[in-house]
PDB file of N, CA and C in Angstrom:
ATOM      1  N   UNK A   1       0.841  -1.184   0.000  1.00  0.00           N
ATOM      2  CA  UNK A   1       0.000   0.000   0.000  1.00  0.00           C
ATOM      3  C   UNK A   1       0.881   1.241   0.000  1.00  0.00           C
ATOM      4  N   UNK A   2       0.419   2.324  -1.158  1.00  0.00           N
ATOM      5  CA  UNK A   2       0.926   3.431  -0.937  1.00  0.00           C
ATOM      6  C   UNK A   2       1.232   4.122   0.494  1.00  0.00           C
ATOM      7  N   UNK A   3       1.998   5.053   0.727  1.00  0.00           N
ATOM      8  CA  UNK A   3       2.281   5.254   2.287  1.00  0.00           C
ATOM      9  C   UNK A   3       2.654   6.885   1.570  1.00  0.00           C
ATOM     10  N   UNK A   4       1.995   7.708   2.343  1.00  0.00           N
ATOM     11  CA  UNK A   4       1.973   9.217   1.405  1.00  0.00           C
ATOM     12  C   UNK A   4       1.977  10.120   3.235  1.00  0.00           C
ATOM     13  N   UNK A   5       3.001  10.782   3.140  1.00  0.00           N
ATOM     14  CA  UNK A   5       3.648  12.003   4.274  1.00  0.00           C
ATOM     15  C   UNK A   5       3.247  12.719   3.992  1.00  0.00           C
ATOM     16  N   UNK A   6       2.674  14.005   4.603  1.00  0.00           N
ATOM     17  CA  UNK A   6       2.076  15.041   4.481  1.00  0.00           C
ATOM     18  C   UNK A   6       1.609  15.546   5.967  1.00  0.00           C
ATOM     19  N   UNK A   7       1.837  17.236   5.499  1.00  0.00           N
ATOM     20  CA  UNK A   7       1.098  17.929   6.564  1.00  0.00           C
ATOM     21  C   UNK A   7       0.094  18.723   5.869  1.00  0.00           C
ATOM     22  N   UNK A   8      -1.171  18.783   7.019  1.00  0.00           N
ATOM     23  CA  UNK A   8      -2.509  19.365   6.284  1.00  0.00           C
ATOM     24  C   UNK A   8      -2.187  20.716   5.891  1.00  0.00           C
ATOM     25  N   UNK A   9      -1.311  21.704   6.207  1.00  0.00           N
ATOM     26  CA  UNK A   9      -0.670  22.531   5.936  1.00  0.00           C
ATOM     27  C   UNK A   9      -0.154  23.114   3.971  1.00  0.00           C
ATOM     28  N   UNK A  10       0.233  21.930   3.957  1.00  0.00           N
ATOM     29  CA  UNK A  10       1.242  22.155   2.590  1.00  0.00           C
ATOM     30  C   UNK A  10       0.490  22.618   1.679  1.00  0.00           C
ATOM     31  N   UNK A  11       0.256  23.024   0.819  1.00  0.00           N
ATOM     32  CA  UNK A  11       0.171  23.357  -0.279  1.00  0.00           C
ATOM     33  C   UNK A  11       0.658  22.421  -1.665  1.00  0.00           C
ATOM     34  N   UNK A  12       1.534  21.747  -1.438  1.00  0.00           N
ATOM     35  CA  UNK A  12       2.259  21.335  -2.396  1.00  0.00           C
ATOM     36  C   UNK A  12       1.814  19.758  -2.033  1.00  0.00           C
ATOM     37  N   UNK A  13       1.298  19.492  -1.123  1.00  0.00           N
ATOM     38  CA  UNK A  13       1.112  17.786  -0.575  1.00  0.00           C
ATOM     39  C   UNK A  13      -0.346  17.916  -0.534  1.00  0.00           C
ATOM     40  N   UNK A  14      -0.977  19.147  -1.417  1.00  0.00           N
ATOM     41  CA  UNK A  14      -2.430  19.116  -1.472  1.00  0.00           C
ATOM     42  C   UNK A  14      -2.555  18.618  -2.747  1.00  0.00           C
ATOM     43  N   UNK A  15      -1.950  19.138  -3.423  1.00  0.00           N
ATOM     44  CA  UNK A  15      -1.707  18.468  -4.982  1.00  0.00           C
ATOM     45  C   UNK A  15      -1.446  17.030  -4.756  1.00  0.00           C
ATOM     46  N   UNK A  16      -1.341  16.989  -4.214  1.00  0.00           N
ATOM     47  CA  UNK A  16      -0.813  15.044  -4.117  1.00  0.00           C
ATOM     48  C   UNK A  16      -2.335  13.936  -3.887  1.00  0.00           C
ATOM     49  N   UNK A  17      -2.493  14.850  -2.360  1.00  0.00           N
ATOM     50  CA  UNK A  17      -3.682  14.256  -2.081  1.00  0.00           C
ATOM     51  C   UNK A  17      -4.926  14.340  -3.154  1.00  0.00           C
ATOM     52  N   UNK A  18      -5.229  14.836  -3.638  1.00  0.00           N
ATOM     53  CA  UNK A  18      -6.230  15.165  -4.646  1.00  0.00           C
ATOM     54  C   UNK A  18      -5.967  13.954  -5.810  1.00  0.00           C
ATOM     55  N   UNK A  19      -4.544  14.263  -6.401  1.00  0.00           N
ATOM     56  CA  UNK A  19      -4.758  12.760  -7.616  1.00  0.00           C
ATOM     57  C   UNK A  19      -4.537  12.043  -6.534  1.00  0.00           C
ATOM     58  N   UNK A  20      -4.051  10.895  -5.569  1.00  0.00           N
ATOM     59  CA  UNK A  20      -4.443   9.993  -5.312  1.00  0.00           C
ATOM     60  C   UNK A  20      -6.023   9.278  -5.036  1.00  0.00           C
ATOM     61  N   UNK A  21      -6.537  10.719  -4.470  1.00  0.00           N
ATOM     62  CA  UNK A  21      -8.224  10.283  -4.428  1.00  0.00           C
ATOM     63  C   UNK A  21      -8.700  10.128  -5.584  1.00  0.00           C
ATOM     64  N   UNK A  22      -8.208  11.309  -6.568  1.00  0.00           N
ATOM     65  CA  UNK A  22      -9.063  11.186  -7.636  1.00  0.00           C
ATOM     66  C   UNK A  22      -8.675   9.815  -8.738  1.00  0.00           C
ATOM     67  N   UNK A  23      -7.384   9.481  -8.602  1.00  0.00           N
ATOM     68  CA  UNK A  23      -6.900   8.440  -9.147  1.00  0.00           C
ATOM     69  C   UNK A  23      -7.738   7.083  -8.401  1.00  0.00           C
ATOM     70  N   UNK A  24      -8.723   7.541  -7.762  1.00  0.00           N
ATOM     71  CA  UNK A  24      -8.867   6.478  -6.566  1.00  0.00           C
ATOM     72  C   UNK A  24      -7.933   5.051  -5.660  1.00  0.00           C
ATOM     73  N   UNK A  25      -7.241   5.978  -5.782  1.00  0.00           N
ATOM     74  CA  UNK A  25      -6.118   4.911  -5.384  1.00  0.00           C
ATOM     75  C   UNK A  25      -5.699   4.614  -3.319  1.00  0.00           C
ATOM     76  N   UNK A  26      -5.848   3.721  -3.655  1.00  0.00           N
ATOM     77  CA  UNK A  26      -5.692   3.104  -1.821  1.00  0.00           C
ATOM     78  C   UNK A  26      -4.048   3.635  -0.840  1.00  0.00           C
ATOM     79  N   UNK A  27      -4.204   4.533   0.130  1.00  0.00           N
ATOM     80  CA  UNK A  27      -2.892   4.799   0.493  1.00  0.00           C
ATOM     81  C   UNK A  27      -3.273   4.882   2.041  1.00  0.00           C
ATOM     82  N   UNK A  28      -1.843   4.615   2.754  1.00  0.00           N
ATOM     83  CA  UNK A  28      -2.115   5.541   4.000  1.00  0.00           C
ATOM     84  C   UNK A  28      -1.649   6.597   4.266  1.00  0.00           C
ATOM     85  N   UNK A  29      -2.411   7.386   4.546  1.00  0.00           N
ATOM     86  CA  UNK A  29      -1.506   8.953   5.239  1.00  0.00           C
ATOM     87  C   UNK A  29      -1.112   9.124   6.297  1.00  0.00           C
ATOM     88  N   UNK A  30       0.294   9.591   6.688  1.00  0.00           N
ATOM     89  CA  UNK A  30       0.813   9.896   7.576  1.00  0.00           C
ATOM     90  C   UNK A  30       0.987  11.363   7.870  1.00  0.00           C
ATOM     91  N   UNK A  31      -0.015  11.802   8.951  1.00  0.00           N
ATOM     92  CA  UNK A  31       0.469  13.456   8.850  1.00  0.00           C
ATOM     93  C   UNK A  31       1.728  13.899  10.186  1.00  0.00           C
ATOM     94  N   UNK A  32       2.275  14.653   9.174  1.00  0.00           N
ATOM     95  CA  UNK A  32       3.597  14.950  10.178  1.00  0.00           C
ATOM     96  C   UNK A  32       3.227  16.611  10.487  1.00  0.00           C
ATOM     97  N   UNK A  33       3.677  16.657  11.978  1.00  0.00           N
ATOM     98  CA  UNK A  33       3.951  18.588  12.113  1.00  0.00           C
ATOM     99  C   UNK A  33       5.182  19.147  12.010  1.00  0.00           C
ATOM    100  N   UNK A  34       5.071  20.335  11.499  1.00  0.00           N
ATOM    101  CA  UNK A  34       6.312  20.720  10.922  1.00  0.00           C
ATOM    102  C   UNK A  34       6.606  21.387  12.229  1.00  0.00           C
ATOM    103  N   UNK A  35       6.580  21.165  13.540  1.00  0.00           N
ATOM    104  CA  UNK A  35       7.490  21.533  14.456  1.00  0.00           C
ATOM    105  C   UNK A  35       8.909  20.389  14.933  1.00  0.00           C
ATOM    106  N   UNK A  36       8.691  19.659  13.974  1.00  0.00           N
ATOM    107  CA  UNK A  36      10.569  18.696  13.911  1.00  0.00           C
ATOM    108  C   UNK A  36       9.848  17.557  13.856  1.00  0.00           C
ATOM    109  N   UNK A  37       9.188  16.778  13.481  1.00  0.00           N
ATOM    110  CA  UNK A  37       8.605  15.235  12.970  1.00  0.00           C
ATOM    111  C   UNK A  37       9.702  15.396  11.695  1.00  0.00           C
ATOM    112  N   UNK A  38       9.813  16.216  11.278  1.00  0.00           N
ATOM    113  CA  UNK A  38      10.375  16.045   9.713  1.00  0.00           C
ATOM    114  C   UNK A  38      11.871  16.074   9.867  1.00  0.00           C
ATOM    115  N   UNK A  39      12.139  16.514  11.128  1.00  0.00           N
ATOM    116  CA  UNK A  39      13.825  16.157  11.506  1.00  0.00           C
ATOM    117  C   UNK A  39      13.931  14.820  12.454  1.00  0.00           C
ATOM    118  N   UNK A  40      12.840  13.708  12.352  1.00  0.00           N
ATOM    119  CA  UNK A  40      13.420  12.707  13.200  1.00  0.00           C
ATOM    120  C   UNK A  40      13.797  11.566  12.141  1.00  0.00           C
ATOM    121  N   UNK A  41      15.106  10.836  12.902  1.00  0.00           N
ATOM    122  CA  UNK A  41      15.677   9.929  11.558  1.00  0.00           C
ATOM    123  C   UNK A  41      14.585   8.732  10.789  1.00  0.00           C
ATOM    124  N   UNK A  42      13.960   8.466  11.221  1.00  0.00           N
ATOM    125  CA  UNK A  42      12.986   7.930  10.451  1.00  0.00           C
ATOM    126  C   UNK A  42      12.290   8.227   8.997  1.00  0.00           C
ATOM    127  N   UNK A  43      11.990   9.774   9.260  1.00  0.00           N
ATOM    128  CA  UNK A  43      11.556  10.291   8.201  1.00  0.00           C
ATOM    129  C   UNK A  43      12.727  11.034   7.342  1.00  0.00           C
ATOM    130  N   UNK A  44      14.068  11.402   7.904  1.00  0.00           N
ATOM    131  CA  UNK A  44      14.976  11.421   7.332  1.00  0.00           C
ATOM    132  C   UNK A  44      15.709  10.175   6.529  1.00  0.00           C
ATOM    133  N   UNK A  45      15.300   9.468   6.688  1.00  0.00           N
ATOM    134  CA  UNK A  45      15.791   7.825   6.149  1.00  0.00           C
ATOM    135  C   UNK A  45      14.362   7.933   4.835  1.00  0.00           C
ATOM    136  N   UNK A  46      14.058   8.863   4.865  1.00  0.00           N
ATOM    137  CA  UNK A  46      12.866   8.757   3.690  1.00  0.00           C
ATOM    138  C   UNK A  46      13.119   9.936   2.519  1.00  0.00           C
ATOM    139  N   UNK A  47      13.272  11.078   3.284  1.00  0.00           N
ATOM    140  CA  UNK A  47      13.518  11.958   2.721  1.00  0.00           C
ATOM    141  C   UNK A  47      15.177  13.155   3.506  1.00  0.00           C
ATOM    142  N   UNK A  48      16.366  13.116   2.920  1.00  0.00           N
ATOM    143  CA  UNK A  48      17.251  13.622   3.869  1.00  0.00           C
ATOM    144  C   UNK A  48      17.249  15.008   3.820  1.00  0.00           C
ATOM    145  N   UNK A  49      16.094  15.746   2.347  1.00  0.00           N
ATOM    146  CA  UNK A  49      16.006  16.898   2.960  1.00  0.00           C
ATOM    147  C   UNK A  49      15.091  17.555   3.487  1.00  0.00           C
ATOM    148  N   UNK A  50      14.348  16.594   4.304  1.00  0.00           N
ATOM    149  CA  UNK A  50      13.660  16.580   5.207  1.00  0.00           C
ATOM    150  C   UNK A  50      12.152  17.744   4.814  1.00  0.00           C
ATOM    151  N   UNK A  51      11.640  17.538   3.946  1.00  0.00           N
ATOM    152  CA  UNK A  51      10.596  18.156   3.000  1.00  0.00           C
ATOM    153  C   UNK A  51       9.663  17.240   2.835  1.00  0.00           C
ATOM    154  N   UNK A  52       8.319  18.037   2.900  1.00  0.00           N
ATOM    155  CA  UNK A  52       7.167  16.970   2.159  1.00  0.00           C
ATOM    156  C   UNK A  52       6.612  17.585   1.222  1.00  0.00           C
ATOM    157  N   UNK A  53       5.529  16.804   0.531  1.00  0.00           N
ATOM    158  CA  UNK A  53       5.228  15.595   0.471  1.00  0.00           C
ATOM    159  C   UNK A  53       6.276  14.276   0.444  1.00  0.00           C
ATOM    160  N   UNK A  54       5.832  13.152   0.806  1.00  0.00           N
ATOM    161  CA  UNK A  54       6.841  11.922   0.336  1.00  0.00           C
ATOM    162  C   UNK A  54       5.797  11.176   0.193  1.00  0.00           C
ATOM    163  N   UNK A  55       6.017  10.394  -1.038  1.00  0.00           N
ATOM    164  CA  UNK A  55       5.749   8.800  -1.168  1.00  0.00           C
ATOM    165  C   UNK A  55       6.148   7.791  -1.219  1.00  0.00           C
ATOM    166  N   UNK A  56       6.259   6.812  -0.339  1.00  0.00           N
ATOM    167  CA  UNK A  56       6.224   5.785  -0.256  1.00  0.00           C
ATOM    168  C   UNK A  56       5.248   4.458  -1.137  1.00  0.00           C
ATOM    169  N   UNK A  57       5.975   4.024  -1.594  1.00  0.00           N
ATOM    170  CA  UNK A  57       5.392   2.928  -2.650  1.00  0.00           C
ATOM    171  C   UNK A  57       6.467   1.305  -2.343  1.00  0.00           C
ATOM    172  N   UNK A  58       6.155   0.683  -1.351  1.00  0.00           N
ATOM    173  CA  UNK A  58       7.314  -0.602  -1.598  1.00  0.00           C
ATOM    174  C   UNK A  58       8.754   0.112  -0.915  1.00  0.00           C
ATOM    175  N   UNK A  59       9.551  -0.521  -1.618  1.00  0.00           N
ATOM    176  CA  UNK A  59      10.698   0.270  -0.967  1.00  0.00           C
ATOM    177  C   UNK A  59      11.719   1.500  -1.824  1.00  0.00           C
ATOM    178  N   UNK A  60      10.191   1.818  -3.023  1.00  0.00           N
ATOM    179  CA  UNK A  60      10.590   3.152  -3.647  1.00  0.00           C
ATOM    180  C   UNK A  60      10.229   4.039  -2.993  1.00  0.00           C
ATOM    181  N   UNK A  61      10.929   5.069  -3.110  1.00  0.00           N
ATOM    182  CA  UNK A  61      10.541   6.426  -1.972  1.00  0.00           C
ATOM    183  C   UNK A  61      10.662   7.983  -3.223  1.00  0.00           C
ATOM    184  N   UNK A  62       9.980   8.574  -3.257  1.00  0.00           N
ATOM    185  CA  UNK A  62      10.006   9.471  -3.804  1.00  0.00           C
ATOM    186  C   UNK A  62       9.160  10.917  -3.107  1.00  0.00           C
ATOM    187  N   UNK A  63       9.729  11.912  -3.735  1.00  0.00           N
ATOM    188  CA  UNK A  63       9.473  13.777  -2.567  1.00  0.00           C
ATOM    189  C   UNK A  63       9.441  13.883  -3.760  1.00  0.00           C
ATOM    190  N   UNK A  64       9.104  15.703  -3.233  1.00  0.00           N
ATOM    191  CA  UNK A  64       8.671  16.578  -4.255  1.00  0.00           C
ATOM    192  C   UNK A  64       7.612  16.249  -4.765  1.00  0.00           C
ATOM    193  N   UNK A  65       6.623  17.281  -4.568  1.00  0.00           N
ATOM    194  CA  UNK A  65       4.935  16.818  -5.359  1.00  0.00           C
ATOM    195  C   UNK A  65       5.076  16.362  -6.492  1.00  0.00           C
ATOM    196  N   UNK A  66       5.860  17.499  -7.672  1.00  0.00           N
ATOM    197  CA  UNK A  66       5.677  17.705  -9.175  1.00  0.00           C
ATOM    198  C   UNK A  66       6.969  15.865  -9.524  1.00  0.00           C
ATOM    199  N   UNK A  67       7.397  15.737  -8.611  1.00  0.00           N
ATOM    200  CA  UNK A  67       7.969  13.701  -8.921  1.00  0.00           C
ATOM    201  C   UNK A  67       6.832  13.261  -8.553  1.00  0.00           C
ATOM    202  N   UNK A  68       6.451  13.260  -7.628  1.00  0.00           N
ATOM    203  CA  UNK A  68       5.385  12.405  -7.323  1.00  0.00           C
ATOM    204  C   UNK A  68       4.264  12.285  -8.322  1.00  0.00           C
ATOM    205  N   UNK A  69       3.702  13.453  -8.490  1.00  0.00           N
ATOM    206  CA  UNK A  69       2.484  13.414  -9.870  1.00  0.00           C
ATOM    207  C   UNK A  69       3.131  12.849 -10.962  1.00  0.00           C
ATOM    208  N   UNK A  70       4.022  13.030 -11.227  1.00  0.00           N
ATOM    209  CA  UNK A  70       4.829  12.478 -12.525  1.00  0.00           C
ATOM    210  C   UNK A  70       4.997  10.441 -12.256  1.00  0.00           C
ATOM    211  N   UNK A  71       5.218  10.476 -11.145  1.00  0.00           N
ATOM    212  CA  UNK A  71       5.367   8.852 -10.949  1.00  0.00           C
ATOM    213  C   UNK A  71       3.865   8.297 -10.356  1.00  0.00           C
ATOM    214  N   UNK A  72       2.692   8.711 -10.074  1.00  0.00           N
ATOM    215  CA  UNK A  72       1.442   8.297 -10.022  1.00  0.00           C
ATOM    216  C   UNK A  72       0.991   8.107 -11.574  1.00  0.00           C
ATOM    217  N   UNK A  73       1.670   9.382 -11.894  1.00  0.00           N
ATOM    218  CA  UNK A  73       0.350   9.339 -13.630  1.00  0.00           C
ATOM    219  C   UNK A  73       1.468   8.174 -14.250  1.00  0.00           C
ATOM    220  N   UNK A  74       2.649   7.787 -14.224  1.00  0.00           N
ATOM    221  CA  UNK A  74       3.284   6.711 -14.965  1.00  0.00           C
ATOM    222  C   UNK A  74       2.752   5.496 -14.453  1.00  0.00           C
ATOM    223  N   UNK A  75       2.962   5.401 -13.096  1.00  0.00           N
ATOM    224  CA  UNK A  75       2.406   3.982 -12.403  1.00  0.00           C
ATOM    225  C   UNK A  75       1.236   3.924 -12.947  1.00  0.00           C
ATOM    226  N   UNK A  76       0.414   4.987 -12.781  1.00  0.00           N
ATOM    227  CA  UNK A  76      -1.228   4.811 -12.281  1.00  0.00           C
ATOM    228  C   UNK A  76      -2.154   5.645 -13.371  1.00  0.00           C
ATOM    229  N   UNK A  77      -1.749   4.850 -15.094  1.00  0.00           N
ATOM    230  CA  UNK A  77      -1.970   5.883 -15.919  1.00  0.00           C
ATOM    231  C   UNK A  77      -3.592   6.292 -16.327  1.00  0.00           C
ATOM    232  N   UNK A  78      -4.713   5.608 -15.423  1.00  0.00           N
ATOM    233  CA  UNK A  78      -5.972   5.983 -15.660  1.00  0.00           C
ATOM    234  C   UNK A  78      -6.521   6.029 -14.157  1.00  0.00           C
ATOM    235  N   UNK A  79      -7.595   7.446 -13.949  1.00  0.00           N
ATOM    236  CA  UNK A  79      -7.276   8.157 -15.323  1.00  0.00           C
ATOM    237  C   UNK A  79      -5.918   9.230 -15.514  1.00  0.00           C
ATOM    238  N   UNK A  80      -5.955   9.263 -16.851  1.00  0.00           N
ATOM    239  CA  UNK A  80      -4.774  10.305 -16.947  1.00  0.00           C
ATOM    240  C   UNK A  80      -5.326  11.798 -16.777  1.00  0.00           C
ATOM    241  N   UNK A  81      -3.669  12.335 -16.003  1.00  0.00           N
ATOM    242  CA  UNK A  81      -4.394  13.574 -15.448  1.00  0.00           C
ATOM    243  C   UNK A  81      -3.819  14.612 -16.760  1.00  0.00           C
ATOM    244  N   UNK A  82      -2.625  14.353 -17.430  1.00  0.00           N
ATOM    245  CA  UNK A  82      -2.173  14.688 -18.214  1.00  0.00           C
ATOM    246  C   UNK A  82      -2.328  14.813 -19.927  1.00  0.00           C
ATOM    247  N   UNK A  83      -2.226  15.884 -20.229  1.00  0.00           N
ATOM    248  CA  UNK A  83      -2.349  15.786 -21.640  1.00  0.00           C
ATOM    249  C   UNK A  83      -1.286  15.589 -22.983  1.00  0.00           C
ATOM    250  N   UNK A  84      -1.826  14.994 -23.825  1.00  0.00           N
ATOM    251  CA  UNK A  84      -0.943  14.565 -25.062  1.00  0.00           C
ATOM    252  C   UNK A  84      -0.108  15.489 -25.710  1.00  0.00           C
ATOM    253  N   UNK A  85      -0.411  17.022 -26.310  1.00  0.00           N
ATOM    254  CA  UNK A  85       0.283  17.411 -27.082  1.00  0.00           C
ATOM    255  C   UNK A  85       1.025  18.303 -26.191  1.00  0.00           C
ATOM    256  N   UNK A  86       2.595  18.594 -27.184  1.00  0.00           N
ATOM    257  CA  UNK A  86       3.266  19.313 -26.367  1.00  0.00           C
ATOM    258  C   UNK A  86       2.840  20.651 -25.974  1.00  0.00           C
ATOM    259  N   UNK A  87       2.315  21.625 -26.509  1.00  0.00           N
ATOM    260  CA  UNK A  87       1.728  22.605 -25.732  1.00  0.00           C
ATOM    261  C   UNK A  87       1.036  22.607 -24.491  1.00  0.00           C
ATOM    262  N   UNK A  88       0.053  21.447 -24.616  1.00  0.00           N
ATOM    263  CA  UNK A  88      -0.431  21.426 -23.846  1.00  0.00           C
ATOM    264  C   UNK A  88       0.113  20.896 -22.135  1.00  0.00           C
ATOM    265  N   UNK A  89       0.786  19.959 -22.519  1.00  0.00           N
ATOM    266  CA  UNK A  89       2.122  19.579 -21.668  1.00  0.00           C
ATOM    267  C   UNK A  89       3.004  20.668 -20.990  1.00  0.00           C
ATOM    268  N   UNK A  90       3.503  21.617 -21.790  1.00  0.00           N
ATOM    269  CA  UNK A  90       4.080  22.730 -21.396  1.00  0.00           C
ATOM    270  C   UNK A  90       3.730  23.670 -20.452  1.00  0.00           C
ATOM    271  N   UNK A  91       2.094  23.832 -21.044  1.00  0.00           N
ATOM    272  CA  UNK A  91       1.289  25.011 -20.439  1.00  0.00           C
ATOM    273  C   UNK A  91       1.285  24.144 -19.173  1.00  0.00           C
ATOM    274  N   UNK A  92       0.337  22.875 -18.344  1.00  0.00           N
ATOM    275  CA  UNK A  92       0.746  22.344 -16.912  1.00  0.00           C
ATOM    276  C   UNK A  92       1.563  22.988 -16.480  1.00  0.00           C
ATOM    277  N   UNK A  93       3.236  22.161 -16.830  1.00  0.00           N
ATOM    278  CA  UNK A  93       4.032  22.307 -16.599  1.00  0.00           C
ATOM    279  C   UNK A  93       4.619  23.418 -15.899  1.00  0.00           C
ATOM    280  N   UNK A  94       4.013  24.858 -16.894  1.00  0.00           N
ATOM    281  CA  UNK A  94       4.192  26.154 -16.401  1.00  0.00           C
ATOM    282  C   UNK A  94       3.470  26.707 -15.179  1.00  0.00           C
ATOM    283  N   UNK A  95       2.382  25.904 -15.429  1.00  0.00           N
ATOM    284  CA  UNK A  95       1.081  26.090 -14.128  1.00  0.00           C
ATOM    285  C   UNK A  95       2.039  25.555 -13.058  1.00  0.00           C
ATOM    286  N   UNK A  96       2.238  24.398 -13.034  1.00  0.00           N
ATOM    287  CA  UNK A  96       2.464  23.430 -11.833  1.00  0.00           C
ATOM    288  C   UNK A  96       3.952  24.470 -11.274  1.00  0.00           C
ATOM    289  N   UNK A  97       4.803  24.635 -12.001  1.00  0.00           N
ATOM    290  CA  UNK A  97       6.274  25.881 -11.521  1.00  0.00           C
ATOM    291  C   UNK A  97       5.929  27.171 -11.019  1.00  0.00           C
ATOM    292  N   UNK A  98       4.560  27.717 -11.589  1.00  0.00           N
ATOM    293  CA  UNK A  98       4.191  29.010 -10.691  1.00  0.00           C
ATOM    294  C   UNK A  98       3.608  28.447  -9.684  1.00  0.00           C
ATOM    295  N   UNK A  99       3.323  27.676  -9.360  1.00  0.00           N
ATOM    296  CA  UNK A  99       2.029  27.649  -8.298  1.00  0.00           C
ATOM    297  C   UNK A  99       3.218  27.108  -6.949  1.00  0.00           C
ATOM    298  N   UNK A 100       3.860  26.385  -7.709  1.00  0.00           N
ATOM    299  CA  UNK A 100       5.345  26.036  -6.482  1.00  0.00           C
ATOM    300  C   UNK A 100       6.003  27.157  -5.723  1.00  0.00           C
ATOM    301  N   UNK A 101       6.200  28.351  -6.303  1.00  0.00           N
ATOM    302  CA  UNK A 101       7.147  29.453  -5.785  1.00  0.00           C
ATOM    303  C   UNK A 101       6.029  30.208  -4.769  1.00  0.00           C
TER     304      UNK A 101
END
């Protein structure tokens, strides 16, 4: 079972949560507080720069939302959240980099 880190907080681990539901896909959530959960070695053994979102999949581990969406829509390609042509690809792309900063 997916295993997905997050604080209700983030912004960036809201994007996450959303395609996994909407992907309907089975996970557990672990919510961490960002008053030092994210500096204990456990979750540093997951992620060392100590940032969320993380997913856990098996004993692949992957951070950063915009990896993560990228490795759900590969794993988990219906439905797809993504579109075919390159413009259209681009334009996301550009969405998903402003909305990060």
């Amino acid at each position: 079972m997916l295993k997905f880190y997050y604080s209700r907080l983030s912004i960036n681990a809201r994007r996450v949560w959303v395609t996994l539901l909407e992907k309907n896909l089975e996970f557990e959530s672990i919510i961490l507080k960002l008053n030092g959960d994210q500096f204990q070695p456990d979750f540093l053994a997951l992620n060392p720069f100590h940032h969320i979102p993380v997913l856990v999949d098996g004993d692949f581990k992957v951070f950063e939302s915009l990896a993560i969406l990228d490795y759900l829509e590969a794993k988990y390609p219906s439905p797809s959240f993504m579109p075919t042509s390159p413009e259209d690809i681009a334009t996301v792309r550009m969405q998903e980099l402003i909305t990060i900063n």
